[in-house]
C-alpha atoms as a PDB file:
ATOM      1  CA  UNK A   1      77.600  28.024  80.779  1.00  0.00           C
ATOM      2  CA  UNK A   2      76.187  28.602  84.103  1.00  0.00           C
ATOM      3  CA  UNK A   3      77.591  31.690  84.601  1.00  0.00           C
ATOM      4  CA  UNK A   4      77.008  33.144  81.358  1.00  0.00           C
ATOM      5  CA  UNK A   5      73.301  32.452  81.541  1.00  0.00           C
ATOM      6  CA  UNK A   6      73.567  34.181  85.150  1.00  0.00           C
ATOM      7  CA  UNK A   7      75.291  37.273  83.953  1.00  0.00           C
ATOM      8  CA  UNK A   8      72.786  37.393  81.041  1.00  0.00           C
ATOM      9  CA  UNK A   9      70.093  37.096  83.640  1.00  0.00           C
ATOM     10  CA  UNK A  10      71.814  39.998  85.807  1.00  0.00           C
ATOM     11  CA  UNK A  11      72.453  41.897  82.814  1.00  0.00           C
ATOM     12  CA  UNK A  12      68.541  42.367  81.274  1.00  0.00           C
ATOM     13  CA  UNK A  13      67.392  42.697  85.282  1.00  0.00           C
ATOM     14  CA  UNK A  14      69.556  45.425  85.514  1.00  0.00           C
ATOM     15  CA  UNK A  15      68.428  47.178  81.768  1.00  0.00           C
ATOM     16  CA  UNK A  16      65.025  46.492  82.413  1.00  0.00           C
ATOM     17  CA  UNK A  17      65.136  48.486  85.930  1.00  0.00           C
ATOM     18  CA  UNK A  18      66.689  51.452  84.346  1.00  0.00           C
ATOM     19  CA  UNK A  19      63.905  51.730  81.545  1.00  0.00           C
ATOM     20  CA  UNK A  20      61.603  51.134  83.828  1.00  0.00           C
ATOM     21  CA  UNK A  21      62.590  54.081  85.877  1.00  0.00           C
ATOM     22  CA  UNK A  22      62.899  56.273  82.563  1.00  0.00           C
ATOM     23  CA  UNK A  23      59.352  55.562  81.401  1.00  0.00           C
ATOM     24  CA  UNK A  24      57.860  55.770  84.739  1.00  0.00           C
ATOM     25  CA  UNK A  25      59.545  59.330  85.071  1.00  0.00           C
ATOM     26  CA  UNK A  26      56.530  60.789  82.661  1.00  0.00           C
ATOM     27  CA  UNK A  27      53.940  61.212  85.105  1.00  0.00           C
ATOM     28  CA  UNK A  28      50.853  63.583  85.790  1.00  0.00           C
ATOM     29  CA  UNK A  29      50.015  66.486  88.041  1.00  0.00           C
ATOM     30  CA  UNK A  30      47.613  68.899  88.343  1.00  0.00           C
ATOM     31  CA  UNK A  31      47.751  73.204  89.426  1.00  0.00           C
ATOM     32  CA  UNK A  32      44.771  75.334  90.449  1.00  0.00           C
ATOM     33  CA  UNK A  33      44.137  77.356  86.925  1.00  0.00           C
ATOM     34  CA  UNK A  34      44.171  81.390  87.588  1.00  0.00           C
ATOM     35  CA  UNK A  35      41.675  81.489  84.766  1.00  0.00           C
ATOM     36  CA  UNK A  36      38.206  82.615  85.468  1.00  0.00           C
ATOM     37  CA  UNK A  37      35.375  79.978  84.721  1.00  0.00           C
ATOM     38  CA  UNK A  38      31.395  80.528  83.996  1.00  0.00           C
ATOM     39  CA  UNK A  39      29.492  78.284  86.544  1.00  0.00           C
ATOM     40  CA  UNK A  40      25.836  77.968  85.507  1.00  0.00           C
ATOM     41  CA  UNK A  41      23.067  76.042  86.953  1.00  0.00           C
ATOM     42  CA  UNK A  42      20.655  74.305  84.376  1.00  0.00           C
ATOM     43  CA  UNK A  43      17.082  73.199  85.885  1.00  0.00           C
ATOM     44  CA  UNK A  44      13.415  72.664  84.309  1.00  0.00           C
ATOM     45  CA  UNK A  45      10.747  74.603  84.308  1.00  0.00           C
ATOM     46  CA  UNK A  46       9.386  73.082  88.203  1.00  0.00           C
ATOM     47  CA  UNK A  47      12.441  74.097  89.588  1.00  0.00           C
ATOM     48  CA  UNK A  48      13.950  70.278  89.805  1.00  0.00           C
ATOM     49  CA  UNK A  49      17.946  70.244  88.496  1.00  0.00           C
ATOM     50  CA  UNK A  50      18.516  69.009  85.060  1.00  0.00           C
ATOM     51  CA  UNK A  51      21.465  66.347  86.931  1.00  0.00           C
ATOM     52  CA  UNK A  52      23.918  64.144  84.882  1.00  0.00           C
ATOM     53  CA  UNK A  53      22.464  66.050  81.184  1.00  0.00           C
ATOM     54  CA  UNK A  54      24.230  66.240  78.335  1.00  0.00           C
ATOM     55  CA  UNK A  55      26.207  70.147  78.121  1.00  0.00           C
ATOM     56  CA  UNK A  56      27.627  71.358  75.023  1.00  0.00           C
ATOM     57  CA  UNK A  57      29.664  74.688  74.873  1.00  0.00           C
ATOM     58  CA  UNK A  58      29.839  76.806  72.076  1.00  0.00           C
ATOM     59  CA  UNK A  59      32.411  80.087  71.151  1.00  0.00           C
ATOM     60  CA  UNK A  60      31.560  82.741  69.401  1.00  0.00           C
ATOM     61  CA  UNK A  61      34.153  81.795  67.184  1.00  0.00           C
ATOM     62  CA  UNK A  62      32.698  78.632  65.505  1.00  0.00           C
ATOM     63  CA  UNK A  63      28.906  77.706  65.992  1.00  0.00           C
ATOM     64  CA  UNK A  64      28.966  74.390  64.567  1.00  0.00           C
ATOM     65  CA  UNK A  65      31.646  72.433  66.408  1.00  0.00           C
ATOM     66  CA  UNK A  66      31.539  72.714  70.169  1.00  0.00           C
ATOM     67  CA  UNK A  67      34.487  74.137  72.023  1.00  0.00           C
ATOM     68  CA  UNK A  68      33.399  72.201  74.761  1.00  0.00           C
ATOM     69  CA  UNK A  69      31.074  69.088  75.946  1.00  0.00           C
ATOM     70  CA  UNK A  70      30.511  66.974  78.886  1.00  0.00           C
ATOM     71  CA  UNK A  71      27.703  66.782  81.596  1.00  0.00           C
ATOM     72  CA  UNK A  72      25.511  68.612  84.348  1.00  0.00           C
ATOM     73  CA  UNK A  73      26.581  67.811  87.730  1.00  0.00           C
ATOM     74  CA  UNK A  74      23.758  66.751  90.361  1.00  0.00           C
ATOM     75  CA  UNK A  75      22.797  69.893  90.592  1.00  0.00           C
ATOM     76  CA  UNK A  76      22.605  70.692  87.587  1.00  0.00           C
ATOM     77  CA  UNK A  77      25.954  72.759  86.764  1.00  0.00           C
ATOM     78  CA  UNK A  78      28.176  73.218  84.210  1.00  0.00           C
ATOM     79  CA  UNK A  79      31.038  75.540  84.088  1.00  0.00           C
ATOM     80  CA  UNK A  80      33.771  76.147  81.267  1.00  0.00           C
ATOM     81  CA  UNK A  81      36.203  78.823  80.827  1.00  0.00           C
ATOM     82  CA  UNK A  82      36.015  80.742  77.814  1.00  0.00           C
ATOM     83  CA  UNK A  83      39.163  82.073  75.939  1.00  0.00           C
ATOM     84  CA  UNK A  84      37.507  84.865  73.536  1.00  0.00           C
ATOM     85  CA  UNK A  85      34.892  87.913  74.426  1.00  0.00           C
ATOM     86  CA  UNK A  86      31.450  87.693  72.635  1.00  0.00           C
ATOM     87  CA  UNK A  87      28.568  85.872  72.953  1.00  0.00           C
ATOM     88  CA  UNK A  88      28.764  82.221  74.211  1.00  0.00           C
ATOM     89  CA  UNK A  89      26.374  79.881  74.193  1.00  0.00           C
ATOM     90  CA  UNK A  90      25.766  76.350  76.292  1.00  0.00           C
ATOM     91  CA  UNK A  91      23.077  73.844  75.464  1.00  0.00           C
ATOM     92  CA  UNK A  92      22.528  71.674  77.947  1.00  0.00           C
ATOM     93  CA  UNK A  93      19.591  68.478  76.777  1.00  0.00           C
ATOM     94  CA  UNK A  94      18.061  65.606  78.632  1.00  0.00           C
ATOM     95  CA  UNK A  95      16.885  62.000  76.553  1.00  0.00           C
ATOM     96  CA  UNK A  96      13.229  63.610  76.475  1.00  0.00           C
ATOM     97  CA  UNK A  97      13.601  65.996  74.319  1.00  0.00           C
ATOM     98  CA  UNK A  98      14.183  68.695  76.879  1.00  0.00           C
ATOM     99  CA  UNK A  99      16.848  71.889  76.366  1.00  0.00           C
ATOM    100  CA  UNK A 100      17.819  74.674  77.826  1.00  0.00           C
ATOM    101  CA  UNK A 101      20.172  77.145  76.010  1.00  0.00           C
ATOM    102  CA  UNK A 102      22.119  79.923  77.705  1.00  0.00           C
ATOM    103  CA  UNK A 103      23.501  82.643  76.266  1.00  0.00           C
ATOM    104  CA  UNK A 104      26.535  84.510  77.748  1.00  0.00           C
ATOM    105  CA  UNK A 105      28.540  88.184  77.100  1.00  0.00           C
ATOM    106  CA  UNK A 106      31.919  87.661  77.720  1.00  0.00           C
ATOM    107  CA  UNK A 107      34.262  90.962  77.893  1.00  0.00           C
ATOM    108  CA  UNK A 108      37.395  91.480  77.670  1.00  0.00           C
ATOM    109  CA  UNK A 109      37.361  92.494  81.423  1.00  0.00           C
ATOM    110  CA  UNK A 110      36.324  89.465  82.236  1.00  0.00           C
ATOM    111  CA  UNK A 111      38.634  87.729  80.349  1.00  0.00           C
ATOM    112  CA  UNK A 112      41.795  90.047  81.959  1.00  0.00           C
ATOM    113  CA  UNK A 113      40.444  89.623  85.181  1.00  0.00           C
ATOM    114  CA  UNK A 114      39.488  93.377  85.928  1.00  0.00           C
ATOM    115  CA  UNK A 115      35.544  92.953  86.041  1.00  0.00           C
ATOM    116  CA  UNK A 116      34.178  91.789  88.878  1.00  0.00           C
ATOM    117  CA  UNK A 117      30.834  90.654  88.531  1.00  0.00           C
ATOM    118  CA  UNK A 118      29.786  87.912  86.984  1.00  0.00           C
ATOM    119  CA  UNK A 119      28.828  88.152  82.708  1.00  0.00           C
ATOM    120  CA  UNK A 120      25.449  88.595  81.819  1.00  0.00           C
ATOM    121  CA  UNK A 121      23.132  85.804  80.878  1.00  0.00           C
ATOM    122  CA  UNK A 122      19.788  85.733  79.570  1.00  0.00           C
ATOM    123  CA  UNK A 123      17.755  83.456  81.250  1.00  0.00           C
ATOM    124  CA  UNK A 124      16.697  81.034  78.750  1.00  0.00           C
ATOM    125  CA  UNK A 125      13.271  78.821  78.692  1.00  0.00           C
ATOM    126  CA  UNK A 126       9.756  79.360  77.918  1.00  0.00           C
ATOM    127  CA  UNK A 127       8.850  79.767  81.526  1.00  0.00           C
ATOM    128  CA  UNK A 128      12.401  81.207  82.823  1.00  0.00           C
ATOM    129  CA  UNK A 129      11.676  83.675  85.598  1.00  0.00           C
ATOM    130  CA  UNK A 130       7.434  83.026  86.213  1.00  0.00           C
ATOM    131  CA  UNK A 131       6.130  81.691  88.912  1.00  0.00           C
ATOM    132  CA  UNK A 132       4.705  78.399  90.180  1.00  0.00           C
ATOM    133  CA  UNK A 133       1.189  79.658  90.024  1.00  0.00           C
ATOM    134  CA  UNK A 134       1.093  81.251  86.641  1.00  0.00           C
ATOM    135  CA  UNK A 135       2.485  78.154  85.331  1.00  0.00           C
ATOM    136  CA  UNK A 136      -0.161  76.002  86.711  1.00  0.00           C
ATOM    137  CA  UNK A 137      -2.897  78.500  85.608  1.00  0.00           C
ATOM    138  CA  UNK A 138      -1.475  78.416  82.159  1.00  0.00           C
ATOM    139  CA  UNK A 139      -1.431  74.632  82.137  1.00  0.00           C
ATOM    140  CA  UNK A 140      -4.900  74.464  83.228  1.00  0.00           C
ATOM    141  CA  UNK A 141      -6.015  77.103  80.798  1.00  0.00           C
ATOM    142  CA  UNK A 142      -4.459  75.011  77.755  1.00  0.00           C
ATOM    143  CA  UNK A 143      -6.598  71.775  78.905  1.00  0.00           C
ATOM    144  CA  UNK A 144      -9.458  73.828  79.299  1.00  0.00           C
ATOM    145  CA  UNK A 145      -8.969  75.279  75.665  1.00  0.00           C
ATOM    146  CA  UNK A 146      -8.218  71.978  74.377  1.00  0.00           C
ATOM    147  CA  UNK A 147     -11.748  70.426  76.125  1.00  0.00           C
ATOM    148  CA  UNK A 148     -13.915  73.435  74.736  1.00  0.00           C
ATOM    149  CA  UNK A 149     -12.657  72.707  70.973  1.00  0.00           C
ATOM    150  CA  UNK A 150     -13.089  68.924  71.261  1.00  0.00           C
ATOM    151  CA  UNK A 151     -17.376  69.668  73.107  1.00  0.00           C
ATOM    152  CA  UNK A 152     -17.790  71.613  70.426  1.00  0.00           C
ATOM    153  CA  UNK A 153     -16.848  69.998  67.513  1.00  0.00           C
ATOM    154  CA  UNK A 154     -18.746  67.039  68.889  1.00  0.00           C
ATOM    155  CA  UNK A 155     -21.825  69.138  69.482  1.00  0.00           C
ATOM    156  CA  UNK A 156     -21.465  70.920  66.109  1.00  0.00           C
ATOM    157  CA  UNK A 157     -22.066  67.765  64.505  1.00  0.00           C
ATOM    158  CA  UNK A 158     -24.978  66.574  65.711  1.00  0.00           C
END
C-alpha cells in the first residue's frame, strides 16, 4: 500500500513538472518598433508642464472613441504612433478644468518613412506662442476693466 501511494506520489510530481514547464513556456518579450511615433510636449499657458494629465488620442478615422489614452509624462509628453494620414488630434486635460488640444497632419510620407521632418502641428491654446509680458498686461487690463464697471455702477447709483 506503501508503495502504491509512493508511486502515486512520484507519478503527479512528475505530471505536474511537465505542465508546469508547458504553461510557463508562454512568456513575454519586447522589440524596438520601426514605426515612427509623434512626441508632443503639453504645458500651460506660464510655461510650467502639464505632468501626470490625462491624454486622449484621436484618428481621423473615428472622432468619438479614442484610438488612444493614457497620461503626460513629467514633462509633460505624450507620444503615439498613428496608423492613417489626416488630421489627428490629442487632448490632453488636468482635474481643473484645464485642456489643451493639438492638432496634427499626418502624410503618407510620414507614415512610409520617406519625410523627414517632423508633421505639422498647430499650436493650440488661447495664449500659445505670446509672451510673458503681454500675458501679464492682458491680465492686468481685464482686472482693470472689471474695477471700472463695478466704480461705476456704484457711482451711477447714487
Amino acid at each position: 500500500m506503501r508503495t502504491g501511494i509512493l508511486g502515486l506520489a512520484v507519478m503527479v510530481s512528475l505530471t505536474l513538472l511537465f505542465t508546469v514547464r508547458e504553461v510557463s513556456a508562454h512568456g513575454t518579450g519586447y522589440r524596438r518598433s520601426e514605426l515612427r511615433a509623434v512626441a508632443l510636449e503639453f504645458m500651460y499657458s506660464t510655461g510650467e508642464k502639464m505632468s501626470y494629465r490625462e491624454a486622449k488620442v484621436f484618428s481621423p478615422r473615428d472622432e468619438k472613441f479614442s484610438f488612444q489614452s493614457g497620461r503626460t509624462d513629467e514633462a509633460g509628453r505624450f507620444s503615439f504612433v498613428p496608423d492613417t494620414e489626416g488630421k489627428w488630434r490629442v487632448i490632453v486635460r488636468d482635474e481643473e478644468g484645464h485642456q489643451c488640444t493639438a492638432e496634427i497632419d499626418i502624410t503618407s510620407e510620414f507614415l512610409a518613412g520617406v519625410e523627414s521632418k517632423a508633421p505639422s502641428q498647430e499650436q493650440g491654446g488661447f495664449f500659445g506662442g505670446t509672451e510673458l509680458l503681454v500675458r501679464a498686461l492682458l491680465g492686468v487690463s481685464i482686472i482693470f476693466n472689471i474695477a471700472v464697471i463695478i466704480w461705476g455702477k456704484r457711482h451711477a447709483h447714487q
